[in-house]
C-alpha atoms as a PDB file:
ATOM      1  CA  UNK A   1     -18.271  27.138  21.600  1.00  0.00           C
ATOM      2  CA  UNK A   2     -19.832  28.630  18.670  1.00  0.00           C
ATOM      3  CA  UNK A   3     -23.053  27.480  16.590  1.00  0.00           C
ATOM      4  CA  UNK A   4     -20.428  26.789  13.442  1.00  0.00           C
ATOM      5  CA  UNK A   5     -18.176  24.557  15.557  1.00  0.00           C
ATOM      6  CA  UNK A   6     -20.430  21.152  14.656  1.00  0.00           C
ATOM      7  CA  UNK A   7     -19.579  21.738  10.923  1.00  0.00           C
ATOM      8  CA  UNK A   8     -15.558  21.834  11.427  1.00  0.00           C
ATOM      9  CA  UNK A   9     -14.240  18.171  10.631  1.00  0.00           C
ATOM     10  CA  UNK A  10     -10.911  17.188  11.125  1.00  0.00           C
ATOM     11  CA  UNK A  11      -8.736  15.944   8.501  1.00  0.00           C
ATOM     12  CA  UNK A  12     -10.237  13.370   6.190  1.00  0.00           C
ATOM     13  CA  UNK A  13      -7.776  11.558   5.041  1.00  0.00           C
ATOM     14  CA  UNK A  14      -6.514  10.895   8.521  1.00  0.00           C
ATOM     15  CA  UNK A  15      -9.772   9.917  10.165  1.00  0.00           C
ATOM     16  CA  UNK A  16      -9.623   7.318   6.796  1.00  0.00           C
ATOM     17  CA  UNK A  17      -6.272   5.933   7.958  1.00  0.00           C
ATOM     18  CA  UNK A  18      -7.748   5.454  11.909  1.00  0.00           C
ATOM     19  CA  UNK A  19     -10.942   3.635  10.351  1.00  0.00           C
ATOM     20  CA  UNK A  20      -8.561   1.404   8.010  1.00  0.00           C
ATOM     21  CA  UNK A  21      -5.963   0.513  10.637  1.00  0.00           C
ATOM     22  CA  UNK A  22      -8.492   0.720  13.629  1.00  0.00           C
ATOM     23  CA  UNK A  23     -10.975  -1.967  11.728  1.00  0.00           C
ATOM     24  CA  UNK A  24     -12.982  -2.988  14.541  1.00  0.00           C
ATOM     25  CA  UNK A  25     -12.028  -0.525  17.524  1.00  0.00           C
ATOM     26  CA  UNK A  26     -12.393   2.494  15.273  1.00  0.00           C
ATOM     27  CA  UNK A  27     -15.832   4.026  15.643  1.00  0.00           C
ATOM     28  CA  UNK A  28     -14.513   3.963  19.304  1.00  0.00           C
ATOM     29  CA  UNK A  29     -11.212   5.448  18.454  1.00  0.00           C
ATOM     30  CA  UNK A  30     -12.744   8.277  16.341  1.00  0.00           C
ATOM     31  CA  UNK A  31     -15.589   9.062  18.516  1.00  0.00           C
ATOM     32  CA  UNK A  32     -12.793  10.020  21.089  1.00  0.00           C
ATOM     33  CA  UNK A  33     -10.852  11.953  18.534  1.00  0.00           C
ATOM     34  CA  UNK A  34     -13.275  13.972  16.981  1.00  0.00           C
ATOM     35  CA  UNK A  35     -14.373  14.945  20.722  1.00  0.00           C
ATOM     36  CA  UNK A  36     -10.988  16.153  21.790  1.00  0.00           C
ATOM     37  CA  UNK A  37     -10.729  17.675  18.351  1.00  0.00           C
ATOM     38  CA  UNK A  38     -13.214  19.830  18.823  1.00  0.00           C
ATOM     39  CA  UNK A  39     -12.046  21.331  22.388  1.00  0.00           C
ATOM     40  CA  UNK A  40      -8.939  21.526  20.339  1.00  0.00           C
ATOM     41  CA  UNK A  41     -10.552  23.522  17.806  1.00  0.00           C
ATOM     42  CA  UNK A  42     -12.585  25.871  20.570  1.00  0.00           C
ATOM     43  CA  UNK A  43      -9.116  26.240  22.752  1.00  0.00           C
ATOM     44  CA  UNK A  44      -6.094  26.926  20.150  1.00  0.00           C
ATOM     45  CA  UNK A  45      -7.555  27.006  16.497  1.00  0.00           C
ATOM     46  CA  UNK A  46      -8.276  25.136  13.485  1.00  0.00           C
ATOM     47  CA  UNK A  47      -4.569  25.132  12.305  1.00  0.00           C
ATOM     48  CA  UNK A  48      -2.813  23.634  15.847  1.00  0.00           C
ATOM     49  CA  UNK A  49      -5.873  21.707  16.246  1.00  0.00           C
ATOM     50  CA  UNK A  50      -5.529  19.858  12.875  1.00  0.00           C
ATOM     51  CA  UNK A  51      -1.554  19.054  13.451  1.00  0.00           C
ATOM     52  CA  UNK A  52      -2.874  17.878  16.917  1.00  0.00           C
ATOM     53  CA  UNK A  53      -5.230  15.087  15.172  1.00  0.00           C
ATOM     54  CA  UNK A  54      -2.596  14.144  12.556  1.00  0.00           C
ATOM     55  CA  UNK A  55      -0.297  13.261  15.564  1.00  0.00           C
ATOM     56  CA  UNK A  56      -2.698  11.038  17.200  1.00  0.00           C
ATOM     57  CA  UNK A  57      -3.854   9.670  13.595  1.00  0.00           C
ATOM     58  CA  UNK A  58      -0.364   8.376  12.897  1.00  0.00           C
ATOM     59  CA  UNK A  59       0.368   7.208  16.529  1.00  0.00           C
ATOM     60  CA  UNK A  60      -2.801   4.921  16.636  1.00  0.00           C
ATOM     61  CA  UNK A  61      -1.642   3.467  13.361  1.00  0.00           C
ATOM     62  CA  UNK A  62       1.761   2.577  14.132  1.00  0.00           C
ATOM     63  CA  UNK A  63      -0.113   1.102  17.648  1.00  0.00           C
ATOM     64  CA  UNK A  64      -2.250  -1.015  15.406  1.00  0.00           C
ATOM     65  CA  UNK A  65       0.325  -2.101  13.280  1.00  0.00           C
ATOM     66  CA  UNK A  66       2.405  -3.011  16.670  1.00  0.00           C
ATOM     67  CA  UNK A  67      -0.059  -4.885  18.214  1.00  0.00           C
ATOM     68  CA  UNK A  68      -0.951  -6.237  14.730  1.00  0.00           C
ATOM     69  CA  UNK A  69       2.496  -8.203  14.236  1.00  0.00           C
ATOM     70  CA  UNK A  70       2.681  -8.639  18.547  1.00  0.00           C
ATOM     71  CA  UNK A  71      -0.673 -11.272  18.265  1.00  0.00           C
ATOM     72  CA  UNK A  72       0.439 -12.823  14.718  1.00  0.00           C
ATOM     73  CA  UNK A  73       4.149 -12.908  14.181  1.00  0.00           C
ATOM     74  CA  UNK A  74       4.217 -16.190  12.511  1.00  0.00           C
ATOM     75  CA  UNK A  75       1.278 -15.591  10.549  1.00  0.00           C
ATOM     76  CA  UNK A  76       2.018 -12.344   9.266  1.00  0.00           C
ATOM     77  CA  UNK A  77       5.876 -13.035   8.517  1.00  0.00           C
ATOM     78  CA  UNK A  78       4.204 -16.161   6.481  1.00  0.00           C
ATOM     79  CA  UNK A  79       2.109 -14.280   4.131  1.00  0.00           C
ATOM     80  CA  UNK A  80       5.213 -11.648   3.970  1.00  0.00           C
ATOM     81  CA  UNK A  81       7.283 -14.528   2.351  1.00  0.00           C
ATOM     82  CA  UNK A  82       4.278 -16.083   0.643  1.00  0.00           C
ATOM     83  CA  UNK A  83       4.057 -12.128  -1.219  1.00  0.00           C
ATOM     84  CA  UNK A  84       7.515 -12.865  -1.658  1.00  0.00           C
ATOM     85  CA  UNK A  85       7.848 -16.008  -4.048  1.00  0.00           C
ATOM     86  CA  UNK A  86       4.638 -14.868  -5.231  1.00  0.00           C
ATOM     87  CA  UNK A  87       6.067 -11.888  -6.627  1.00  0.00           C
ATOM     88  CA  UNK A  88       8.914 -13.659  -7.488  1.00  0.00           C
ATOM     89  CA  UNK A  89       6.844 -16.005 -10.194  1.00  0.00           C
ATOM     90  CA  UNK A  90       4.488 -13.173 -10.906  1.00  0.00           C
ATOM     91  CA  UNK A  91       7.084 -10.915 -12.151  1.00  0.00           C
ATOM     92  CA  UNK A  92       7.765 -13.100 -14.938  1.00  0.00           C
ATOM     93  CA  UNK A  93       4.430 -13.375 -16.291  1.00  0.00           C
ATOM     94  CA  UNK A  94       3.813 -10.111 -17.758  1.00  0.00           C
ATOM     95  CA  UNK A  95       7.372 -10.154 -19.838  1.00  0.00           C
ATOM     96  CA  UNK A  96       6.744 -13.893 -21.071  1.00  0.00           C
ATOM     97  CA  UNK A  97       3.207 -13.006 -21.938  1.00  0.00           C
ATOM     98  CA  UNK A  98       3.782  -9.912 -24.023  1.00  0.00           C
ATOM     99  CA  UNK A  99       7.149 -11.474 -25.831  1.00  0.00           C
ATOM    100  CA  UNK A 100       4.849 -14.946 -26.544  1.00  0.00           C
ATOM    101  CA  UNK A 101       2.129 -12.265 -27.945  1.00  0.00           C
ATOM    102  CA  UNK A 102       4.612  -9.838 -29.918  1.00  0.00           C
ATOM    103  CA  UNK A 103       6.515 -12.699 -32.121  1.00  0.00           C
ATOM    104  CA  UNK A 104       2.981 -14.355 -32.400  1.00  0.00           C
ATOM    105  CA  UNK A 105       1.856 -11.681 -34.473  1.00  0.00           C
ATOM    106  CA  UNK A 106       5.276 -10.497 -35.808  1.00  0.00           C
ATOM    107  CA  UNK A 107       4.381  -7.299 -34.781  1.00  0.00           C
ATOM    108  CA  UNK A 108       8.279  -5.885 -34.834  1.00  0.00           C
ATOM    109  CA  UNK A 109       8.200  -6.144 -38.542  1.00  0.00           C
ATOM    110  CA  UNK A 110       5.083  -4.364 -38.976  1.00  0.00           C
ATOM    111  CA  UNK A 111       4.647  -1.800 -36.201  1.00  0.00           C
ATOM    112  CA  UNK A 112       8.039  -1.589 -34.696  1.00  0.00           C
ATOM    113  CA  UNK A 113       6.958   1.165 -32.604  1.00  0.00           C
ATOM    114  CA  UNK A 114       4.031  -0.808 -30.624  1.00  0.00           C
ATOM    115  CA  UNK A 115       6.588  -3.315 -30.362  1.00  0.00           C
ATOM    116  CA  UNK A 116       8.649  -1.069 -29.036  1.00  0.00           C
ATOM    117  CA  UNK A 117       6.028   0.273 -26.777  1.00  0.00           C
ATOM    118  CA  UNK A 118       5.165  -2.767 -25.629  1.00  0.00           C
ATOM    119  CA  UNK A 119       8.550  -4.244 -24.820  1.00  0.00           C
ATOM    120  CA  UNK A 120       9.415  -1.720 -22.666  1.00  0.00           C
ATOM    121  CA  UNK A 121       6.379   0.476 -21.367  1.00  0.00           C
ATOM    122  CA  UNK A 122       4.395  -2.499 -21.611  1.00  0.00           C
ATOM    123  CA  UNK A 123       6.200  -4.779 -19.730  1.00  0.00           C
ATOM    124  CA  UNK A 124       6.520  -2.121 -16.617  1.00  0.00           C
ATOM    125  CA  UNK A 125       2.750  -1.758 -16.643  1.00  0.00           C
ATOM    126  CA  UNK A 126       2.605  -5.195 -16.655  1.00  0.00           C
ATOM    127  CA  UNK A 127       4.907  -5.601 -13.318  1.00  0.00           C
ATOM    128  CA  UNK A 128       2.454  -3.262 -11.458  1.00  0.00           C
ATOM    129  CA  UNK A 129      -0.739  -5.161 -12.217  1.00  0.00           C
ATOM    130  CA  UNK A 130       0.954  -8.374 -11.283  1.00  0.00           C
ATOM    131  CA  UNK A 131       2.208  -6.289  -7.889  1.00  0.00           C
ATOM    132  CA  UNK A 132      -1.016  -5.049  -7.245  1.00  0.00           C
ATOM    133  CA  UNK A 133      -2.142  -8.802  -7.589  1.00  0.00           C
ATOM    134  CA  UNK A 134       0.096  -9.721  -5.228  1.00  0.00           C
ATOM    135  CA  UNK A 135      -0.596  -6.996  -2.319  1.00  0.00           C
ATOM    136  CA  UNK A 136      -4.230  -8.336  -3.114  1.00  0.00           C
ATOM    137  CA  UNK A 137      -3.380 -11.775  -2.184  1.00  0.00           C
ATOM    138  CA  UNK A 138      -1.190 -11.359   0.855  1.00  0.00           C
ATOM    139  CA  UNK A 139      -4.224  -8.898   2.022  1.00  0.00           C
ATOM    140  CA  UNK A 140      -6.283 -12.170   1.535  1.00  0.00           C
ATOM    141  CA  UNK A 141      -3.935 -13.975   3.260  1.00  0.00           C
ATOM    142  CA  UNK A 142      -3.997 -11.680   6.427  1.00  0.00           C
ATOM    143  CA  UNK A 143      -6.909 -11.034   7.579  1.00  0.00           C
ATOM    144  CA  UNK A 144      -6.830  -7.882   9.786  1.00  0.00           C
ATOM    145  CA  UNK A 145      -3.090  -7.844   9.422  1.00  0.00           C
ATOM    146  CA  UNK A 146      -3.627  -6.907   5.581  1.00  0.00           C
ATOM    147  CA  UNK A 147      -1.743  -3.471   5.454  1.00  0.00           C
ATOM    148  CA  UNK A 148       0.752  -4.804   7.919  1.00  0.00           C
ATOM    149  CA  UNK A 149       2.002  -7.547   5.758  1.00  0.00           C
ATOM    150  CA  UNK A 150       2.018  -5.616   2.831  1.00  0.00           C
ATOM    151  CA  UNK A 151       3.725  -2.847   4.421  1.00  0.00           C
ATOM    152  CA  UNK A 152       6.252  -5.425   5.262  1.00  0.00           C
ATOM    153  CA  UNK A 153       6.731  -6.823   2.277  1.00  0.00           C
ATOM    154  CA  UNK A 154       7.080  -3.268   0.300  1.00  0.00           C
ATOM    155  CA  UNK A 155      10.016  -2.665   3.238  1.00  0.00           C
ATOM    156  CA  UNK A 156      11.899  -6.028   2.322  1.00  0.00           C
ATOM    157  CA  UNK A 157      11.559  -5.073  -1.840  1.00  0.00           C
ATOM    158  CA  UNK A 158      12.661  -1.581  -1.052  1.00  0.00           C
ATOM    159  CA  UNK A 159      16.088  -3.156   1.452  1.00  0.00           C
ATOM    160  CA  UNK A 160      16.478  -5.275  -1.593  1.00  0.00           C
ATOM    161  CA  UNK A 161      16.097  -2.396  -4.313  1.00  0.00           C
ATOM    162  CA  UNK A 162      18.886  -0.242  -1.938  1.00  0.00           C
ATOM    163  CA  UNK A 163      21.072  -2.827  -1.417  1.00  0.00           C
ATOM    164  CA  UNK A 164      21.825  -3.999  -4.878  1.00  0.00           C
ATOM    165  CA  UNK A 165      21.859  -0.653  -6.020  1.00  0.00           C
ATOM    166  CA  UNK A 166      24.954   0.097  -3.666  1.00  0.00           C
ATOM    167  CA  UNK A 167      26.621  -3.060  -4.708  1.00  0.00           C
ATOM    168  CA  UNK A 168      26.764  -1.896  -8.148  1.00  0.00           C
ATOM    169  CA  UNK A 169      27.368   1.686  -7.279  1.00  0.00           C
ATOM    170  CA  UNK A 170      30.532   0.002  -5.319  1.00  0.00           C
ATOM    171  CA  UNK A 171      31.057  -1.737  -8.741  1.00  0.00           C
ATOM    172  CA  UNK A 172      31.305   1.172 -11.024  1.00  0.00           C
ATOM    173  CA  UNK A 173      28.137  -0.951 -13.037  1.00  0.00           C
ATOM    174  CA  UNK A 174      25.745   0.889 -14.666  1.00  0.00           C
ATOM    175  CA  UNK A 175      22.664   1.590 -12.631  1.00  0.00           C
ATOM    176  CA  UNK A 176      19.530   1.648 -13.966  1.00  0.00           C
ATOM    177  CA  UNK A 177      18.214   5.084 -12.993  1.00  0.00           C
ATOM    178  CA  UNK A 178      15.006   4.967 -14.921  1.00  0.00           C
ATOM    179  CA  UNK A 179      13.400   2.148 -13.545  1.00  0.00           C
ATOM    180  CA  UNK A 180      13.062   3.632 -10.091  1.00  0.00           C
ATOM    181  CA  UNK A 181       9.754   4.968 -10.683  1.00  0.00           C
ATOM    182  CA  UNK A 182       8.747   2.039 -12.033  1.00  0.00           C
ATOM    183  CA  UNK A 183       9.631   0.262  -8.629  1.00  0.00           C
ATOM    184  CA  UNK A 184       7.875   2.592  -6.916  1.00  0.00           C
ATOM    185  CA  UNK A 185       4.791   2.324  -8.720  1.00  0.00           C
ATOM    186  CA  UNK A 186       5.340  -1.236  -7.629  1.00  0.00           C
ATOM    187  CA  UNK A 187       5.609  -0.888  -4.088  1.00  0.00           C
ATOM    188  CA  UNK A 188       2.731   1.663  -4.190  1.00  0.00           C
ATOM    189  CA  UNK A 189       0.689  -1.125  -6.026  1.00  0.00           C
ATOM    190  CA  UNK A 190       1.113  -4.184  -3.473  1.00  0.00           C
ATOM    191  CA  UNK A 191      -0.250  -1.617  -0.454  1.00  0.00           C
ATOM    192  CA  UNK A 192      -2.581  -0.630  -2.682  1.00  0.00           C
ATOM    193  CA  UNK A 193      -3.750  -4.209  -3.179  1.00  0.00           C
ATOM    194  CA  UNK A 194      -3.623  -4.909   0.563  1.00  0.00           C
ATOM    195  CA  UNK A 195      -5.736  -1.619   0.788  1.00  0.00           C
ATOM    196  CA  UNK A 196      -8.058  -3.005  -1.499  1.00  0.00           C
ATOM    197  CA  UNK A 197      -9.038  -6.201   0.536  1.00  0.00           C
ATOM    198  CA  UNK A 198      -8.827  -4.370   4.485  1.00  0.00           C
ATOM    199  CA  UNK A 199     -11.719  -1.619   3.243  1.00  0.00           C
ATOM    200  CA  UNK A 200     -13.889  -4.729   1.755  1.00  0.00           C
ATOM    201  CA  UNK A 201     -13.218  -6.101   5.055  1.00  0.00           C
ATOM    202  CA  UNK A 202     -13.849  -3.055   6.910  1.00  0.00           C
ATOM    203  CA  UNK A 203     -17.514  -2.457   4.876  1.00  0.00           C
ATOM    204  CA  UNK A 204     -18.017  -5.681   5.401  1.00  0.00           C
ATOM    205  CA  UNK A 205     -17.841  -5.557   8.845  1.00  0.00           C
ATOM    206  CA  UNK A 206     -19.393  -2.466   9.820  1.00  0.00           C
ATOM    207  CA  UNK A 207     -22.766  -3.848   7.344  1.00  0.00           C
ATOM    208  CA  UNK A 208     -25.577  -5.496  10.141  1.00  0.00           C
ATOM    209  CA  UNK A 209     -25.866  -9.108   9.838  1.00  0.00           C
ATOM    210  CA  UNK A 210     -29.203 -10.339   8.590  1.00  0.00           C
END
């Protein structure tokens, strides 16, 4: 091995996923990794090695999540429907709040393009915050099953989103084509949310008690 073989690291963003899924068992898990890595590196180069790492990255998360939903079924398919109604009510919220403030101030008579802003743009902002609430509280809800759950949940909203689009499409009805990014950027905000509580909860734990 060379002198310059220390400062090689392997890929970032996938060591992140292994110490986010891993929680507890990862400094373990990564120590291991970043050994084998290295011979990697020394034996078949920096490319193969790196595709090498991602493979093992993505198998110990989709172990994790396994074993995640193997010790908690119950639990976890609790806080998935708990997400559920919750998302359900908080959905709402956003278009009753903005309406209540627009007519409130009359603001389609004097600046009907705000209100126009705001009935449409506004309102789909509004459904991601209130999804990105929700991924926070079904993270809260699951400890150490956080990005399981929510990963669940974004898999039942995305069956839903598919299957009523191809009951329409069998329909001839108009499909909404536009507001597919929109759903996306909701789906990407409840994982975000769960994200948001399992790496306070991973800090957390790796910080020595006092």
């Amino acid at each position: 091995m060379t002198s310059q073989e220390p400062l090689i690291h392997p890929p970032r963003l996938a060591t992140w996923l292994v110490s986010l899924f891993a929680f507890a068992e990862s400094e373990i898990i990564l120590g291991d990794l970043q050994e084998e890595f290295s011979e990697f590196v020394f034996r078949v180069g920096i490319g193969s090695a790196r595709g090498w790492y991602w493979r093992q990255a993505l198998s110990t998360v989709a172990r994790q999540l396994l074993v995640g939903f193997r010790l908690s079924p119950w639990s976890t398919v609790a806080a998935v429907v708990g997400g559920w109604l919750l998302d359900r009510y908080a959905w709402q919220l956003p278009t009753l709040v903005i309406f209540a403030v627009l007519h409130r101030y009359q603001i389609y008579e004097h600046h009907f393009g705000s209100y126009l802003f705001f009935s449409t743009s506004g309102i789909a902002l509004g459904h991601v915050l209130a999804s990105l609430f929700v991924g926070w509280m079904v993270g809260l809800a699951s400890k150490r099953r956080e990005l399981l759950a929510t990963m669940i949940l974004v898999l039942v909203f995305v069956g839903m989103t598919g299957a009523s689009t191809l009951w329409l499409a069998a329909r001839n009805a108009p499909i909404l084509w536009s507001m597919f990014p929109w759903y996306i950027a909701d789906w990407f905000a409840i994982l975000i949310g769960g994200t948001i509580v399992r790496s306070h909860r991973v800090v957390s734990a790796r910080q020595p008690s006092t």
